[in-house]
N, C-alpha and C. Protein backbone atom coordinates (compact mmCIF):
# COMPACT_ATOMS: atom_id res chain seq x y z
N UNK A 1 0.84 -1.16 0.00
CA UNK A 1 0.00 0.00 0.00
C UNK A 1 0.89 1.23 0.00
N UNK A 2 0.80 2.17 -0.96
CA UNK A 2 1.87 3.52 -1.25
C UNK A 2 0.50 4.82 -0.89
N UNK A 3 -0.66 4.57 -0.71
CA UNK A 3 -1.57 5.71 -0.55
C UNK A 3 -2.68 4.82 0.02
N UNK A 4 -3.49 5.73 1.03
CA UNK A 4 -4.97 5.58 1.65
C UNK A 4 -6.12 5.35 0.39
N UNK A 5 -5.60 5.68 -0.88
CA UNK A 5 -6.81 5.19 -1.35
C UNK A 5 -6.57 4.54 -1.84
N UNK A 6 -6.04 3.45 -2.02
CA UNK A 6 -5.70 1.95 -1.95
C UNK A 6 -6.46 0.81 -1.25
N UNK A 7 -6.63 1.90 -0.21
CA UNK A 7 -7.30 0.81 1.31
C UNK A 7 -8.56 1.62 1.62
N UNK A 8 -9.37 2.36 0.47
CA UNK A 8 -10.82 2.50 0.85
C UNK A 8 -11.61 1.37 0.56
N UNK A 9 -11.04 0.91 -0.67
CA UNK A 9 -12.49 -0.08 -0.39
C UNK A 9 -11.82 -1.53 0.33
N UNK A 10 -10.64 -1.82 0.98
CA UNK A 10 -10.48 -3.05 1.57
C UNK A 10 -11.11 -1.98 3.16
N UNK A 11 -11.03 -0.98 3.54
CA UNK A 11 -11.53 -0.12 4.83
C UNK A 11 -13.11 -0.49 5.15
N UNK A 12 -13.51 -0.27 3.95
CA UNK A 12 -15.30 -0.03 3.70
C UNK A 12 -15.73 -1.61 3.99
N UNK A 13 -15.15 -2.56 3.08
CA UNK A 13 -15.42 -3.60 2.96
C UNK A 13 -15.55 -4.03 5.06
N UNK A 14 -13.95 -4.14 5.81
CA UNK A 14 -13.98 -4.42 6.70
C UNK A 14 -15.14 -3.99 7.84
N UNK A 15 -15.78 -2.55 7.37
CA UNK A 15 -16.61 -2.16 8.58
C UNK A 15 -17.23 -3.06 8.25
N UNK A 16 -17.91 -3.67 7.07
CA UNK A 16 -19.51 -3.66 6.65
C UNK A 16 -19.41 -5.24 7.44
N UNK A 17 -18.37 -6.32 7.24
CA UNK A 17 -18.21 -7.65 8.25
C UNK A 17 -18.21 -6.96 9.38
N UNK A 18 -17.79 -6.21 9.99
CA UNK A 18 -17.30 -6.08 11.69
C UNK A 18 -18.48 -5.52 12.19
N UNK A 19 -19.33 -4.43 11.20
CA UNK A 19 -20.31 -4.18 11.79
C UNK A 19 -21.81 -4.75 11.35
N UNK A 20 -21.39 -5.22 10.31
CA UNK A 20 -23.31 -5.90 9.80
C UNK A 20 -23.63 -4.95 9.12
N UNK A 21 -23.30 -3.81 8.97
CA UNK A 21 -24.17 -2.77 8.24
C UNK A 21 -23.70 -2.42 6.75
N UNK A 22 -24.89 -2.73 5.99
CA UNK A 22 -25.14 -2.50 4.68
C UNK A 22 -24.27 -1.31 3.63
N UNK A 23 -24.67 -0.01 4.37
CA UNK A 23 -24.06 0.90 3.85
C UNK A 23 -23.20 2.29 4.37
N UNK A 24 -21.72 1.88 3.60
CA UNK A 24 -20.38 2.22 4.86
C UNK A 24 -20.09 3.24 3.46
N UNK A 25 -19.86 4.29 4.22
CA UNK A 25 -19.22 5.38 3.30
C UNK A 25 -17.96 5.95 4.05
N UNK A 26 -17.10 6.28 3.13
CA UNK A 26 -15.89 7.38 4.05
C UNK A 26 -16.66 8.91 4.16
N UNK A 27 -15.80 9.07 5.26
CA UNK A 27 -16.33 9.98 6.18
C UNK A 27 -15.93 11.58 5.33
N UNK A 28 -16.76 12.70 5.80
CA UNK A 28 -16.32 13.96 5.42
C UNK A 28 -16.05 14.19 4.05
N UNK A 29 -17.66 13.66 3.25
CA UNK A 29 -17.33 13.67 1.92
C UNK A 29 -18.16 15.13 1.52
N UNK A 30 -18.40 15.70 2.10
CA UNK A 30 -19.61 16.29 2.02
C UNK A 30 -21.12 16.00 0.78
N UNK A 31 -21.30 14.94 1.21
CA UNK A 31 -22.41 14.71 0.32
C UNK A 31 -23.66 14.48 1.26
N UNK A 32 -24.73 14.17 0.87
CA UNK A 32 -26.57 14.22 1.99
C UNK A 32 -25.96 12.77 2.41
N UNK A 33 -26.51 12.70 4.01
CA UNK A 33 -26.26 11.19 4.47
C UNK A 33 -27.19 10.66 3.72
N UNK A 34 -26.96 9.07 3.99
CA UNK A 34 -28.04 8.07 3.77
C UNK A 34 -28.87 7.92 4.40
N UNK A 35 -30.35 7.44 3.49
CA UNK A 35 -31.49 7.12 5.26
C UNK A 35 -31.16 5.72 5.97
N UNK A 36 -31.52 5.66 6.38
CA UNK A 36 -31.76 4.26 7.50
C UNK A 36 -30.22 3.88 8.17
N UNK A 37 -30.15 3.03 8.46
CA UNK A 37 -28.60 2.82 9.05
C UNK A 37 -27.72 2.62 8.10
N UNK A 38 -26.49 3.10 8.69
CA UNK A 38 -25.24 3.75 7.47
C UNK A 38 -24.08 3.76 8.38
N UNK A 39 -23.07 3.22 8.35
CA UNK A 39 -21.58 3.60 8.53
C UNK A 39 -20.84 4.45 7.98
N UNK A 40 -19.96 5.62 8.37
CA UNK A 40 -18.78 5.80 7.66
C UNK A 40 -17.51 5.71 8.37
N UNK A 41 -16.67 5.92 7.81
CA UNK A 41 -15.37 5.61 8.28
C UNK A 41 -14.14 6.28 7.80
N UNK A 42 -13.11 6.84 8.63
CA UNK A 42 -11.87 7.80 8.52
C UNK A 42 -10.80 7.02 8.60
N UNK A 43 -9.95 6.85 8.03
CA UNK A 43 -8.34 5.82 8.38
C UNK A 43 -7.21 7.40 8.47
N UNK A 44 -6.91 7.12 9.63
CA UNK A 44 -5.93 8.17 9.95
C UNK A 44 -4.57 7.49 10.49
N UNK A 45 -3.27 7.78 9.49
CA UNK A 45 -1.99 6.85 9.51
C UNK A 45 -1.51 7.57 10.93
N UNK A 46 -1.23 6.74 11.70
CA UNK A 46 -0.89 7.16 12.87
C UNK A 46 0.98 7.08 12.87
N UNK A 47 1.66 6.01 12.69
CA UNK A 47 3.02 6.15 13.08
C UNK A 47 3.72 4.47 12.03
N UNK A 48 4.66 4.73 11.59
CA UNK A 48 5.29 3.47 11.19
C UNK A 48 6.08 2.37 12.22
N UNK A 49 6.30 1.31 12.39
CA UNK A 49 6.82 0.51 13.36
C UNK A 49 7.59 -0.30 13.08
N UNK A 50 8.67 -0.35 13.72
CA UNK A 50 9.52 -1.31 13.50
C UNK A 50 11.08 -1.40 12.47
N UNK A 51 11.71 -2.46 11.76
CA UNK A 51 12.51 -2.37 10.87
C UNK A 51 12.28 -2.56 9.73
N UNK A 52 12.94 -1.59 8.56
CA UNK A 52 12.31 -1.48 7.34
C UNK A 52 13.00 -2.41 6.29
N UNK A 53 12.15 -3.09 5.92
CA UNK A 53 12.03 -4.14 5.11
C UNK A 53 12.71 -3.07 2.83
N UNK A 54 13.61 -3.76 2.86
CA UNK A 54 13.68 -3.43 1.32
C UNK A 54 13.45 -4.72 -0.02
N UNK A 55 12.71 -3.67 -1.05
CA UNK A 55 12.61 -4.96 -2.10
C UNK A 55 13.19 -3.64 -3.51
N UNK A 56 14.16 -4.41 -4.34
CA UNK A 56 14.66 -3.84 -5.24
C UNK A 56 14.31 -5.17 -6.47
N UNK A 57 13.90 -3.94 -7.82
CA UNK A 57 13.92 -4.59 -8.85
C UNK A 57 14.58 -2.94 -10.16
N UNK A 58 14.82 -3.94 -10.98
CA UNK A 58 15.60 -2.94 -12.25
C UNK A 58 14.50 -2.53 -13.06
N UNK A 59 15.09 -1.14 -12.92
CA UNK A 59 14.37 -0.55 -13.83
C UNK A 59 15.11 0.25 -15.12
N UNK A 60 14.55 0.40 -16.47
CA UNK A 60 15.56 0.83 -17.43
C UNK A 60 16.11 2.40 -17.47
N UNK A 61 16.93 2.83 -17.40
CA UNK A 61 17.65 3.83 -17.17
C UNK A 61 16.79 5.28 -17.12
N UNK A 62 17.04 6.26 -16.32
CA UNK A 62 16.67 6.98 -16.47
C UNK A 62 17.57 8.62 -16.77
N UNK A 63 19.03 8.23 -16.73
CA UNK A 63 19.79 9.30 -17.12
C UNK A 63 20.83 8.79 -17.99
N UNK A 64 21.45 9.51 -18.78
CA UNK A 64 22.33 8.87 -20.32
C UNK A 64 23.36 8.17 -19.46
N UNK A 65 23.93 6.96 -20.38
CA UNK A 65 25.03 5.79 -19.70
C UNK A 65 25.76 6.05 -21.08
N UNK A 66 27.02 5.65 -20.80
CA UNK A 66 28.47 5.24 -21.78
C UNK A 66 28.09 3.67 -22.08
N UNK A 67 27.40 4.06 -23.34
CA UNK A 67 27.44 3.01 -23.96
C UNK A 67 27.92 1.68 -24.21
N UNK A 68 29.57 2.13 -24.26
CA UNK A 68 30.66 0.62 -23.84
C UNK A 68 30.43 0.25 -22.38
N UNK A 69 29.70 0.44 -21.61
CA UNK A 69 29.36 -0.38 -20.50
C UNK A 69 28.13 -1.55 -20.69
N UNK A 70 28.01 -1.33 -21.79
CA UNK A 70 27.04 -2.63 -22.06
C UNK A 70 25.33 -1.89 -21.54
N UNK A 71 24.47 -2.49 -21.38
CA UNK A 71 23.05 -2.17 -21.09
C UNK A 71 23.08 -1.57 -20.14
N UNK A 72 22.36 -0.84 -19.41
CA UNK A 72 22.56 -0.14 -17.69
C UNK A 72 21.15 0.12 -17.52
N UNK A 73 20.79 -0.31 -16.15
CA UNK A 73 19.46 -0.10 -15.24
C UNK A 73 19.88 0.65 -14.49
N UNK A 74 18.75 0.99 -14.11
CA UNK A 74 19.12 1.61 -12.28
C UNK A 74 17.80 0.75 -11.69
N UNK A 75 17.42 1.19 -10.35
CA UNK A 75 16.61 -0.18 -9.76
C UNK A 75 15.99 0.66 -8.66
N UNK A 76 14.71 0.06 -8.85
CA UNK A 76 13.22 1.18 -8.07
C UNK A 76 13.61 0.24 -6.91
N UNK A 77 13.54 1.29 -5.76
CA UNK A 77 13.68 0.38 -3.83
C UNK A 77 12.08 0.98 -3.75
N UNK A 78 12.26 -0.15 -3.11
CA UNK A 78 10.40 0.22 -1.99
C UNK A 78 10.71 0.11 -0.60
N UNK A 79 10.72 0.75 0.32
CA UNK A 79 10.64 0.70 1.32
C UNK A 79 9.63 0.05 2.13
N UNK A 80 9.54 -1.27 2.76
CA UNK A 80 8.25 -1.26 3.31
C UNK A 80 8.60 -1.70 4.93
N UNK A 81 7.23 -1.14 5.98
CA UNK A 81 6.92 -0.65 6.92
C UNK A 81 5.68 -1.35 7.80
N UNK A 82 5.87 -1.09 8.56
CA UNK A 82 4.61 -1.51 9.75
C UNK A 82 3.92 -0.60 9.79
N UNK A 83 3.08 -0.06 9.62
CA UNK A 83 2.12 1.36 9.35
C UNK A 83 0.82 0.81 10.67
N UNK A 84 1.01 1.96 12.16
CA UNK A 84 -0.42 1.98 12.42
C UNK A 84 -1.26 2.69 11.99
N UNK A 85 -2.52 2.43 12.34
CA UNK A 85 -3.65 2.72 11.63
C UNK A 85 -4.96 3.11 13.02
N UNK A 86 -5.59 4.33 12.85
CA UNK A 86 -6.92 4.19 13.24
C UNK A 86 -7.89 4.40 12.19
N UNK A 87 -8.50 3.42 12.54
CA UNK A 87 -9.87 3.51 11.43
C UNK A 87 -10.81 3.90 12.12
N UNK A 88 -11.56 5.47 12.10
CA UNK A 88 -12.73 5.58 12.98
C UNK A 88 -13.85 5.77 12.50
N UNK A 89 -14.99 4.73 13.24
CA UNK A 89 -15.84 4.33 12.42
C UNK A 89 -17.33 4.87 13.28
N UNK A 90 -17.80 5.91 12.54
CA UNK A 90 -18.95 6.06 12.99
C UNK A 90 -20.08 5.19 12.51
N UNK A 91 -21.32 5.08 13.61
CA UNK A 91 -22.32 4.08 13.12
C UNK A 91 -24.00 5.00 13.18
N UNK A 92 -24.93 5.77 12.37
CA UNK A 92 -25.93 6.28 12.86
C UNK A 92 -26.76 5.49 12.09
N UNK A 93 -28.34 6.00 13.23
CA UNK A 93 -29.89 6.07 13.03
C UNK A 93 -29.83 4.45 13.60
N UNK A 94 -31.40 4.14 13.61
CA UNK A 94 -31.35 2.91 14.03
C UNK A 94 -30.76 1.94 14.15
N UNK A 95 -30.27 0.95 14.99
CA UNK A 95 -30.07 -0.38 15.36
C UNK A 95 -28.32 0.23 15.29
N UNK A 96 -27.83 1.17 15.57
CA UNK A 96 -26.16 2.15 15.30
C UNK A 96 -25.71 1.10 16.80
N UNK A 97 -26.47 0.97 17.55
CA UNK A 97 -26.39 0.43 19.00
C UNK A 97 -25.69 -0.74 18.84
N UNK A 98 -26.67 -2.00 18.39
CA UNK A 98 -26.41 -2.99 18.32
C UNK A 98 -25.12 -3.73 17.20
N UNK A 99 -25.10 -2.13 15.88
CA UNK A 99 -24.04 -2.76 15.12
C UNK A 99 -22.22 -1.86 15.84
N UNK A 100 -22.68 -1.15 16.70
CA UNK A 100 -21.55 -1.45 17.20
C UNK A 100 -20.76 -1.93 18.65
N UNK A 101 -21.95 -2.74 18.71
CA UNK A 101 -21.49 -3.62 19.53
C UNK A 101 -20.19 -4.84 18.81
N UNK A 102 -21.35 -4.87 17.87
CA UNK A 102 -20.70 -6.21 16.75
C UNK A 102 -18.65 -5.91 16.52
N UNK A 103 -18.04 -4.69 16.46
CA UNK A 103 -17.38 -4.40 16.48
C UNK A 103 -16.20 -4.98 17.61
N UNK A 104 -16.39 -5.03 18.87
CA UNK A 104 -15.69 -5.38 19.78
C UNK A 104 -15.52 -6.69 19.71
N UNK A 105 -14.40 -7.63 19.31
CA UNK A 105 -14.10 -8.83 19.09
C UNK A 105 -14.69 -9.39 17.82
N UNK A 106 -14.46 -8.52 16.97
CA UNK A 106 -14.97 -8.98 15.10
C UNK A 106 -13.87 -9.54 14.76
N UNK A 107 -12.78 -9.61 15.08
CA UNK A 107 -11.60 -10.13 14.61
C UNK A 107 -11.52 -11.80 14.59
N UNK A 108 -12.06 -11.78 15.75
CA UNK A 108 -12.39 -13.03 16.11
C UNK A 108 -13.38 -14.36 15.51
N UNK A 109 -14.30 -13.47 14.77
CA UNK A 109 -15.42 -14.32 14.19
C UNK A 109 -14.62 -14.72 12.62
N UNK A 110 -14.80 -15.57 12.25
CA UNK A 110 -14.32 -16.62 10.81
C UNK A 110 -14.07 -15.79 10.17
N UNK A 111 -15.32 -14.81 9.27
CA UNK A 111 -15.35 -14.56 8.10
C UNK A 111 -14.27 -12.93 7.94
N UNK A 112 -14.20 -12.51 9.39
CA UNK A 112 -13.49 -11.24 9.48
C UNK A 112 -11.58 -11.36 9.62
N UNK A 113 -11.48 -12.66 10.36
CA UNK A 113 -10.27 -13.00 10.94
C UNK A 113 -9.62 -13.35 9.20
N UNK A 114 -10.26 -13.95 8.23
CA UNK A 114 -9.78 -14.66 6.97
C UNK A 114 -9.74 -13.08 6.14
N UNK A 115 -10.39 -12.79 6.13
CA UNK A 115 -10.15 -11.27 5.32
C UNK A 115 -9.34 -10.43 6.10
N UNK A 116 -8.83 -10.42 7.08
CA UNK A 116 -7.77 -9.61 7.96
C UNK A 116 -6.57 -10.32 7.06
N UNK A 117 -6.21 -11.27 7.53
CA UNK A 117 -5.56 -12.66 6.89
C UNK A 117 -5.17 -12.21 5.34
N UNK A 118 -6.09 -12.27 4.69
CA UNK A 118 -6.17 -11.89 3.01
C UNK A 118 -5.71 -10.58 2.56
N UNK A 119 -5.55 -9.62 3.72
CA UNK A 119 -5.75 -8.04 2.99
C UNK A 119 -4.13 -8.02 4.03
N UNK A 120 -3.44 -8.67 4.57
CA UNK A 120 -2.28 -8.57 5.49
C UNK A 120 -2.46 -7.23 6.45
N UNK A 121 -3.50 -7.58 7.15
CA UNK A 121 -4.03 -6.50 8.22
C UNK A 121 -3.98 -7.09 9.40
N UNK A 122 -3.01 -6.53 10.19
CA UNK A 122 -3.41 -6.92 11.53
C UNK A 122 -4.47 -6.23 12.87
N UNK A 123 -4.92 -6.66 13.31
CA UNK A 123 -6.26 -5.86 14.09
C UNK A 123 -5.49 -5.88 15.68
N UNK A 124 -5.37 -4.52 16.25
CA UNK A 124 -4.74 -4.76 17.16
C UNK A 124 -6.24 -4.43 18.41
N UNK A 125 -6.86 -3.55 18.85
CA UNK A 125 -8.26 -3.59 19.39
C UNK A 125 -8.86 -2.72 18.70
N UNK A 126 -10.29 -2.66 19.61
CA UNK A 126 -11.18 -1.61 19.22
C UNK A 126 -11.49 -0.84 20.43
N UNK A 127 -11.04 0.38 20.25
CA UNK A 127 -11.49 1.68 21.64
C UNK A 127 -13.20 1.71 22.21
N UNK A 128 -13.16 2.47 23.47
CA UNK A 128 -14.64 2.25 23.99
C UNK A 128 -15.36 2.41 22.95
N UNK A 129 -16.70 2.26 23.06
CA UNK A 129 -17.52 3.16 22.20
C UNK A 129 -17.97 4.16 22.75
N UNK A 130 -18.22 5.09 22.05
CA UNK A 130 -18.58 6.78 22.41
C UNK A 130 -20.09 7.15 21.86
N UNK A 131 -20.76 7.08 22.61
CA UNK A 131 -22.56 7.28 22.49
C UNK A 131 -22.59 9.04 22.23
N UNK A 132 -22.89 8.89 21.10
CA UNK A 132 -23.33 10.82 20.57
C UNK A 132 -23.97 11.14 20.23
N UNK A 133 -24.91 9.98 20.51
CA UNK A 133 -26.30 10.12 20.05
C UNK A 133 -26.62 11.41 20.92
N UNK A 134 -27.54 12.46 19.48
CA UNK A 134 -28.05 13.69 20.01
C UNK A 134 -29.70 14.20 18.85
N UNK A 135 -29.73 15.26 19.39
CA UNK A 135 -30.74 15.60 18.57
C UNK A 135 -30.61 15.93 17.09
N UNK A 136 -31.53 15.78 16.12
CA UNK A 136 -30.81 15.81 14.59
C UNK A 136 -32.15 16.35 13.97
N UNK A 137 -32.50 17.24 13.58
CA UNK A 137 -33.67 18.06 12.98
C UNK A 137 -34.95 17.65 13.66
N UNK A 138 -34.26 18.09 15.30
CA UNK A 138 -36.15 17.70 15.91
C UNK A 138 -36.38 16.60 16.55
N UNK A 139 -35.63 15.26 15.76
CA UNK A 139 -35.38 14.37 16.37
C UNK A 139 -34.40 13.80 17.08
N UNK A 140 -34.48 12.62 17.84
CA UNK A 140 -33.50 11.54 18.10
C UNK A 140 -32.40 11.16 17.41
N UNK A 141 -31.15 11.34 16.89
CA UNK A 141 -30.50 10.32 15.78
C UNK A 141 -29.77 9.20 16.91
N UNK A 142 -29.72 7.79 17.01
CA UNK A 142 -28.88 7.27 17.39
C UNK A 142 -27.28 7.41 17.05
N UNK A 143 -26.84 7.62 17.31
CA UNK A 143 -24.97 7.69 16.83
C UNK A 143 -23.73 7.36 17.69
N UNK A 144 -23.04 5.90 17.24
CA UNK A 144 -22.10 5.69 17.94
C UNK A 144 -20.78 5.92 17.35
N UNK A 145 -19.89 5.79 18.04
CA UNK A 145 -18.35 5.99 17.55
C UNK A 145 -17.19 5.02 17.98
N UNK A 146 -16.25 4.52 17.44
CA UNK A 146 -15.26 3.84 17.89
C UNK A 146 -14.21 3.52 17.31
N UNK A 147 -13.18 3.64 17.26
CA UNK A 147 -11.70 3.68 16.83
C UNK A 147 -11.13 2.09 16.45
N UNK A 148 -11.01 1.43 15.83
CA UNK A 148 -10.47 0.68 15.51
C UNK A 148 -8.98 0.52 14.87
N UNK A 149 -8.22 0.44 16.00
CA UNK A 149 -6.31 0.05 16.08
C UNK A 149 -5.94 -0.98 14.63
N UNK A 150 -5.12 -1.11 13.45
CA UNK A 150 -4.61 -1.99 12.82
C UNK A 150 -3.39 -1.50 12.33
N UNK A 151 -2.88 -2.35 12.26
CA UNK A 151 -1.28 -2.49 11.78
C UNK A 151 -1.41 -3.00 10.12
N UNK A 152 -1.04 -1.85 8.92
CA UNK A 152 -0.46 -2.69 7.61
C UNK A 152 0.86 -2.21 7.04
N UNK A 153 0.74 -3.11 6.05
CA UNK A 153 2.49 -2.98 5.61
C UNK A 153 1.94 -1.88 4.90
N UNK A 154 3.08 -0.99 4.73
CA UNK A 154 2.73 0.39 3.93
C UNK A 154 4.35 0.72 3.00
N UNK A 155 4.12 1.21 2.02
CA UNK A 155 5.60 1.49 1.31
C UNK A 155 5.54 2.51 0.83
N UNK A 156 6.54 2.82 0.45
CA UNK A 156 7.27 3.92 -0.34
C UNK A 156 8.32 3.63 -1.62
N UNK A 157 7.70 4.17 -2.51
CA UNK A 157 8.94 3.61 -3.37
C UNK A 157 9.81 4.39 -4.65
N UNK A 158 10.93 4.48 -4.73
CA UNK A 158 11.96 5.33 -5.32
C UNK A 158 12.81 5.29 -6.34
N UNK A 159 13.10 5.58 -7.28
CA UNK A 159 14.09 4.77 -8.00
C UNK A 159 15.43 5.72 -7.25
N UNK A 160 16.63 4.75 -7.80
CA UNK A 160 17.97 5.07 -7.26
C UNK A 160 18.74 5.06 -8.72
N UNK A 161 19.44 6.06 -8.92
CA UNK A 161 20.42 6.28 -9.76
C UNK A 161 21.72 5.60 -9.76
N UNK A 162 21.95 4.54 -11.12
CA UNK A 162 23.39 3.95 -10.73
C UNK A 162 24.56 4.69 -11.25
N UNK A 163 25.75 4.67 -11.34
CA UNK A 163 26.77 5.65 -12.00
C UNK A 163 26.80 4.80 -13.19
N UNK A 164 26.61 5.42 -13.99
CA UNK A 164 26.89 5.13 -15.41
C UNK A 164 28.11 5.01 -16.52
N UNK A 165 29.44 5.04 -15.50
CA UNK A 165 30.29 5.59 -15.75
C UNK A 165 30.56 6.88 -16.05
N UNK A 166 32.02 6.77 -16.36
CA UNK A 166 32.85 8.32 -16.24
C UNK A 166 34.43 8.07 -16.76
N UNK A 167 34.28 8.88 -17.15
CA UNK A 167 35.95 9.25 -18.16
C UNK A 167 36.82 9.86 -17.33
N UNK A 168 38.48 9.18 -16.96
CA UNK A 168 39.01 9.93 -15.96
C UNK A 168 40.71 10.21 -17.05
N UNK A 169 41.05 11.31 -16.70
CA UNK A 169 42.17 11.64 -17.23
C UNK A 169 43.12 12.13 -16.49
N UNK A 170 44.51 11.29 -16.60
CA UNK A 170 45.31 11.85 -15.76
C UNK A 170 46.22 12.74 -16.44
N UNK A 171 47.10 13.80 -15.62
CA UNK A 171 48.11 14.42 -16.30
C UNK A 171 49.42 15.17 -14.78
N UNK A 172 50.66 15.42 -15.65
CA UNK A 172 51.29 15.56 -14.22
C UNK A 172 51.17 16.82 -14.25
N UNK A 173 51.85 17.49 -13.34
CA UNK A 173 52.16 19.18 -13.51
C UNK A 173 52.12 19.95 -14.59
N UNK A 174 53.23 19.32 -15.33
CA UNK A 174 53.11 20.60 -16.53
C UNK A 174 52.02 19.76 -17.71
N UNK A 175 51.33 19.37 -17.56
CA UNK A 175 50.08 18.57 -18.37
C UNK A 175 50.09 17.55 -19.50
N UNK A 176 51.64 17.18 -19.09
CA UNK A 176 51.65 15.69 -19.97
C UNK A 176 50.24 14.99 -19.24
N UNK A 177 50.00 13.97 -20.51
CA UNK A 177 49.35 12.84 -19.67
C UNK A 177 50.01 11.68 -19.37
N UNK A 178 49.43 10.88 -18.25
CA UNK A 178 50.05 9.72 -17.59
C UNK A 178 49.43 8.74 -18.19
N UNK A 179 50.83 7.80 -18.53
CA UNK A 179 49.73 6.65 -19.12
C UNK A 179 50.01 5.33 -17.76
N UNK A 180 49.31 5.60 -16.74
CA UNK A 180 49.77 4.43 -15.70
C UNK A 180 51.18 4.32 -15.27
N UNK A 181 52.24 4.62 -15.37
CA UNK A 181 53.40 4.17 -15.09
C UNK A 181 53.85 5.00 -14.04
């Protein structure tokens, strides 16, 4: 993964197992909510961890080479990383209660633990939940909140410039040249 939107729809996908609910949008899109019950969700990269893993492959040149050196690459590095992660996942309007309950130990159930598994996500917990349920044009809206901790590999990746050679000329003081001796 080199960008967050890479991991919207493996993000979206995960609420909709962890929480049961149908329809999961990312958060702060400014568009009209949905009616009836609806998820969205924010992934905010919190910190990288650990030792960084390198993978190099060749890539074909990108600045002029001396020809009598035969073919010349230079070679893209990726850096890759332990990337934490909060994913915060709001839940409103009806039954927001009960689907985030579902949340606390989703890791655990089959179908969530194999797609953690599949997408190389590790689930480290899920924070309290935060009841915000308040008033919403007059009415009631149910609305819960809760942070969900994961660890993925995350990269970066660069190409590196090889020397392509170089022409060296020697000469002494008064500007003979040296031929080695």
């Amino acid at each position: 993964m080199e960008t967050i939107e890479e991991l919207h729809p493996v993000f979206q996908q995960l609420v909709q197992l962890a929480t049961g609910v149908d329809t999961v949008i990312l958060a702060n899109q400014g568009k009209p909510a949905p009616a009836g019950l609806y998820a969205t969700y924010l992934p905010v990269p919190v910190r990288a961890y650990g030792h960084v893993r390198r993978e190099r492959t060749d890539v074909p040149a990108t600045e002029p080479f001396d020809p009598e050196l035969g073919e010349w690459t230079d070679f893209d590095e990726k850096a890759l990383t332990s990337m934490q992660f909060i994913l915060s996942v709001n839940i409103l309007n009806e039954g927001a209660a009960t689907a985030a309950m579902k949340l606390h130990n989703a890791n655990f159930r089959g179908p969530i633990s194999k797609f953690l598994f599949e997408n190389k996500i590790a689930w480290r917990y899920v924070s309290d939940t935060r009841n915000l349920t308040g008033l919403m044009q007059a009415g009631v809206q149910p609305r819960y909140q809760s942070d969900i901790h994961l660890f993925i590999e995350a990269s970066v990746s660069y190409t590196v410039l090889r020397a392509a050679g170089f022409s060296l000329e020697l000469s002494d003081e008064t500007g003979n040249p040296l031929n080695g001796a």
